[in-house]
Each structure stands twice: as C-alpha cells, then as structure tokens.
PDB file of N, CA and C in Angstrom:
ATOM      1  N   UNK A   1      14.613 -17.864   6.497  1.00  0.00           N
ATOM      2  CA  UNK A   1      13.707 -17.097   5.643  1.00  0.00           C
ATOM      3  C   UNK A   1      12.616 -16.482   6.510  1.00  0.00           C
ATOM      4  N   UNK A   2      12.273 -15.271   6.192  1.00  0.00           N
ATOM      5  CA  UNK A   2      11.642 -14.751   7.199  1.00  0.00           C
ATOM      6  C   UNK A   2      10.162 -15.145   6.536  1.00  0.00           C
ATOM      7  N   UNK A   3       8.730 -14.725   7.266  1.00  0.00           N
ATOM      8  CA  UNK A   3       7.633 -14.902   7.049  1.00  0.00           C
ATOM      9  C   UNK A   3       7.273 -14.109   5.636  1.00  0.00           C
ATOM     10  N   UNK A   4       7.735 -13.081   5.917  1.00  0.00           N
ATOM     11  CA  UNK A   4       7.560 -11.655   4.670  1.00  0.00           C
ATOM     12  C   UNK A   4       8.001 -11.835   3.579  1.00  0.00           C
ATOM     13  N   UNK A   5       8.637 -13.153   3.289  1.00  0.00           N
ATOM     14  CA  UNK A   5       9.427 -13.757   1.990  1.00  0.00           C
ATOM     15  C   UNK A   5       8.682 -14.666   1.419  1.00  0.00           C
ATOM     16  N   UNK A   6       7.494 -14.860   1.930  1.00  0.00           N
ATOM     17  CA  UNK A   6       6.981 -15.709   1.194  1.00  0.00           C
ATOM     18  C   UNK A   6       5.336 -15.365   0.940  1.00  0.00           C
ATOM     19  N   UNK A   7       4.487 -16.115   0.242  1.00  0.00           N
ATOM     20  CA  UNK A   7       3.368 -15.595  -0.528  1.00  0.00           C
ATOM     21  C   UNK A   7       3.615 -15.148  -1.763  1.00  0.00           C
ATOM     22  N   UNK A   8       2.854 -14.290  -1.806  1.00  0.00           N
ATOM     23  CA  UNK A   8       2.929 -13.037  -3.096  1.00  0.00           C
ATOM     24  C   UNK A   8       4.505 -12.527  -3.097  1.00  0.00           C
ATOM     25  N   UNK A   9       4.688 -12.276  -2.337  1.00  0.00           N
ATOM     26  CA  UNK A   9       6.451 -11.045  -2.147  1.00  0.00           C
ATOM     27  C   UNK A   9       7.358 -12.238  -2.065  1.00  0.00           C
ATOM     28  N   UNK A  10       7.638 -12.895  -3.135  1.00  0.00           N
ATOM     29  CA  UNK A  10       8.369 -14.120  -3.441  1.00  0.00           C
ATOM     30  C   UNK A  10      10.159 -13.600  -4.163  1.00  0.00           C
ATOM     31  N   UNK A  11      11.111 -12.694  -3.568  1.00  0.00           N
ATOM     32  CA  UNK A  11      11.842 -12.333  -4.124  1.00  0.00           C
ATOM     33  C   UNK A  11      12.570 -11.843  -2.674  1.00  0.00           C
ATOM     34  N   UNK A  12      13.975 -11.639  -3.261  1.00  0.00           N
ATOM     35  CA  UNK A  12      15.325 -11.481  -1.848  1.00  0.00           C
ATOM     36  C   UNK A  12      15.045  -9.783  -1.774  1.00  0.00           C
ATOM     37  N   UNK A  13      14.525  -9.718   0.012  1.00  0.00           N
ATOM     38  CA  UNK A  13      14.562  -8.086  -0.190  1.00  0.00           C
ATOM     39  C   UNK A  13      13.066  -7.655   0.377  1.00  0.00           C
ATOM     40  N   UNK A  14      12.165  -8.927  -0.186  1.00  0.00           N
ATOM     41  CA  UNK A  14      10.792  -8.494   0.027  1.00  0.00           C
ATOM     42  C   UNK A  14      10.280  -8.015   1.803  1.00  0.00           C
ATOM     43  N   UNK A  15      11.225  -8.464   2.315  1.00  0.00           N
ATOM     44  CA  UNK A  15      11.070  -8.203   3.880  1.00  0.00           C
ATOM     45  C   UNK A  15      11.556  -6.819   4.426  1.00  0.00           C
ATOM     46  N   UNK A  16      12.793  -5.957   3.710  1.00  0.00           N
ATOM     47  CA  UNK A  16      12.893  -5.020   3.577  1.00  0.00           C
ATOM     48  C   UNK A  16      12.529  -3.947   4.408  1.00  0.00           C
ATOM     49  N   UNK A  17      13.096  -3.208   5.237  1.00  0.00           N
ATOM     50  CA  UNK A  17      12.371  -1.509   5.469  1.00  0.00           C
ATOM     51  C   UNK A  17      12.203  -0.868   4.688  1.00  0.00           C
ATOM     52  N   UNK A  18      12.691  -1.194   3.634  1.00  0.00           N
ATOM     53  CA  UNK A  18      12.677  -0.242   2.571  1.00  0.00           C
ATOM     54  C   UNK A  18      11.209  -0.329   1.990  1.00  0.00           C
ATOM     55  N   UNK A  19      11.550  -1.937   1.330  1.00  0.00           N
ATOM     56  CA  UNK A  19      10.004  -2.488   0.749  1.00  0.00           C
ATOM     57  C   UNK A  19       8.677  -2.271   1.519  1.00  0.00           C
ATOM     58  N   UNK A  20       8.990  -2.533   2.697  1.00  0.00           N
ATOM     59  CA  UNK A  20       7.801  -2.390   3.319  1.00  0.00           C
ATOM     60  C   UNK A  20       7.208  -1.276   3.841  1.00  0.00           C
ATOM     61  N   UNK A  21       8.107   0.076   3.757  1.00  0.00           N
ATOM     62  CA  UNK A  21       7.521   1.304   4.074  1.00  0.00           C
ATOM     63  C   UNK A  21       6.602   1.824   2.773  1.00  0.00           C
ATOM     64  N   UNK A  22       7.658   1.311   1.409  1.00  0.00           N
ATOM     65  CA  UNK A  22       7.033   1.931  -0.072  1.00  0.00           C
ATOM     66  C   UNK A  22       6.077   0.875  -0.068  1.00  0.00           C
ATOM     67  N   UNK A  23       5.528  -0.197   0.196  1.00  0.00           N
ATOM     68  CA  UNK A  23       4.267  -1.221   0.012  1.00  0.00           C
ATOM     69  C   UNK A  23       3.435  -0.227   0.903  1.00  0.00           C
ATOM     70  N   UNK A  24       3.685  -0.033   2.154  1.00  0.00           N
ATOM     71  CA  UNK A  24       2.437   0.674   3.026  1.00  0.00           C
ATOM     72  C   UNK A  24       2.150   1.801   2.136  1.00  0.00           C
ATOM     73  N   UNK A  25       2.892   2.583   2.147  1.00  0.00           N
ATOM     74  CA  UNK A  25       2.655   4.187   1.554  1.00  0.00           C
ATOM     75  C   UNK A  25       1.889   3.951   0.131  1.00  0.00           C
ATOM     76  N   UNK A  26       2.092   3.012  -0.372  1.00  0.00           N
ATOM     77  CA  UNK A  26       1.619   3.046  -1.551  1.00  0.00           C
ATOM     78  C   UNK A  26      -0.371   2.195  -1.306  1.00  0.00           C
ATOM     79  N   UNK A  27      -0.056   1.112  -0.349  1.00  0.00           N
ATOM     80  CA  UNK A  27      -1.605   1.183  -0.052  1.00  0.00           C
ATOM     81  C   UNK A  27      -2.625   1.637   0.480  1.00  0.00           C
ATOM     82  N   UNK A  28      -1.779   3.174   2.000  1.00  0.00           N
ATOM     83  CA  UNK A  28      -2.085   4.125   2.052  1.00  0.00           C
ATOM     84  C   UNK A  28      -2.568   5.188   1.209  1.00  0.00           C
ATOM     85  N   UNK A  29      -1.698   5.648   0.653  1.00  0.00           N
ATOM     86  CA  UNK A  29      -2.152   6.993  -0.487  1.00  0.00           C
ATOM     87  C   UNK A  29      -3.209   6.368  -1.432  1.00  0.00           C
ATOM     88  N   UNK A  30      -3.106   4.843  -1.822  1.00  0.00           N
ATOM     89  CA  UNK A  30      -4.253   4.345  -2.896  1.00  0.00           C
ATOM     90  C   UNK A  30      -6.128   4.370  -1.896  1.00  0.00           C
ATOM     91  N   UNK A  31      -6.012   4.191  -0.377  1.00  0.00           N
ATOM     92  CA  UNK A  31      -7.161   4.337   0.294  1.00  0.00           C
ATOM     93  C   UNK A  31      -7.410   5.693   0.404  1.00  0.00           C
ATOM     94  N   UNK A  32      -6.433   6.471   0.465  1.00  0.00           N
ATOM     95  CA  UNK A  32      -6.958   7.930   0.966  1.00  0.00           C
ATOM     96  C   UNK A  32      -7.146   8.608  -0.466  1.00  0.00           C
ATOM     97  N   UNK A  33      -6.767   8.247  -1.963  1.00  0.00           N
ATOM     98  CA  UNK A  33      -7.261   8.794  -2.920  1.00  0.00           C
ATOM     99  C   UNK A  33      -8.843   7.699  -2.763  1.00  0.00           C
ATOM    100  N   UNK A  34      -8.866   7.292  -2.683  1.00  0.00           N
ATOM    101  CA  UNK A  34     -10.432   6.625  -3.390  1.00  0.00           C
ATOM    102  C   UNK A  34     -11.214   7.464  -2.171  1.00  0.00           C
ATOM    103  N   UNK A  35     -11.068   7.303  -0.660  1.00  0.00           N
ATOM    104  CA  UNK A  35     -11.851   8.274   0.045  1.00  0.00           C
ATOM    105  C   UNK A  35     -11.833   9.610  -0.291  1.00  0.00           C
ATOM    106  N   UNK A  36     -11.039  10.302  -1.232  1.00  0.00           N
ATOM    107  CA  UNK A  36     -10.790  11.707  -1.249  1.00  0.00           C
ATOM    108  C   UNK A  36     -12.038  11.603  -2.329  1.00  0.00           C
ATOM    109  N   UNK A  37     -11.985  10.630  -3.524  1.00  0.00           N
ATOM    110  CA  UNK A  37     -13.152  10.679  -5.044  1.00  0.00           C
ATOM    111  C   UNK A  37     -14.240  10.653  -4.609  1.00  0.00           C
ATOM    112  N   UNK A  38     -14.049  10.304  -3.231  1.00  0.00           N
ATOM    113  CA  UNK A  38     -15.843   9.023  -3.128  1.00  0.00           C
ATOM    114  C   UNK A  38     -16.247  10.469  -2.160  1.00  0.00           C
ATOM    115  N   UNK A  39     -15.816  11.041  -1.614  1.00  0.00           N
ATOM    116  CA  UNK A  39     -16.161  12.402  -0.454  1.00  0.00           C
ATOM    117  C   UNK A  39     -16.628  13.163  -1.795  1.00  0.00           C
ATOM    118  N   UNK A  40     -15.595  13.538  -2.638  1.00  0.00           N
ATOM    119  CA  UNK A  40     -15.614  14.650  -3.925  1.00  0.00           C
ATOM    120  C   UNK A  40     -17.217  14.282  -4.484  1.00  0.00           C
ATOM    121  N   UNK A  41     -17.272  13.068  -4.883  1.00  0.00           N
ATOM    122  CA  UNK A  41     -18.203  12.785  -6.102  1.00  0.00           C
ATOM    123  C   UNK A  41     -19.936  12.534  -4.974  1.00  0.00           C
ATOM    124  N   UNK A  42     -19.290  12.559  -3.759  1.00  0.00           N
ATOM    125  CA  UNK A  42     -20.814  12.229  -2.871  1.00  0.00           C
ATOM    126  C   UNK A  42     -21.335  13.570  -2.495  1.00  0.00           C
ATOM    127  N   UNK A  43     -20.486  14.715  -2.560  1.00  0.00           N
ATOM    128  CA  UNK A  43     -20.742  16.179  -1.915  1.00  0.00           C
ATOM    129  C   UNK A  43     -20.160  16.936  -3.369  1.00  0.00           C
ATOM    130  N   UNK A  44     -20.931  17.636  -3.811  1.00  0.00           N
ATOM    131  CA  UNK A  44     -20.230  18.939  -4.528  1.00  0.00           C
ATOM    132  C   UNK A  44     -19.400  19.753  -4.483  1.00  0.00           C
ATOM    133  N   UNK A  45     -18.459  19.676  -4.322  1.00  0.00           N
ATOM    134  CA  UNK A  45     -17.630  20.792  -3.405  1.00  0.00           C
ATOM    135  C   UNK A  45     -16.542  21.518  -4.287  1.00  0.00           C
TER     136      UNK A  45
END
C-alpha cells in the first residue's frame, strides 16, 4: 500500500496519476481564483 492510500484518500486508485494531477489542478485553480477575487475586490479594476 502506498503512502497516498492512506489518510483522507482512503479508496483503491487514490495514488493515481490520474487522481493526483485532478487533486492538484483542482487546489491550484481554487488558490488562483481566490487571488484573482482578493486582487479584483482590493483594486477597482
């Protein structure tokens, strides 16, 4: 069992390239929208 199988990501798969490119990308794009609101709502633009 690899390390990535366990914790939270408790399911066959969770170690994945697959999983783990769509986990990054998805906690990527969620940091770069909140920096995109927080730039928007701090400057008028």
């Amino acid at each position: 069992m690899s390390d990535l199988n366990r914790g939270i990501m408790k399911f066959k798969g969770a170690d994945s390239p697959l999983a783990v490119t769509l986990s990054g990308l998805l906690i990527l794009g969620s940091i770069a929208a909140l920096i995109w609101w927080a730039l928007g709502s701090a400057y008028a633009v």
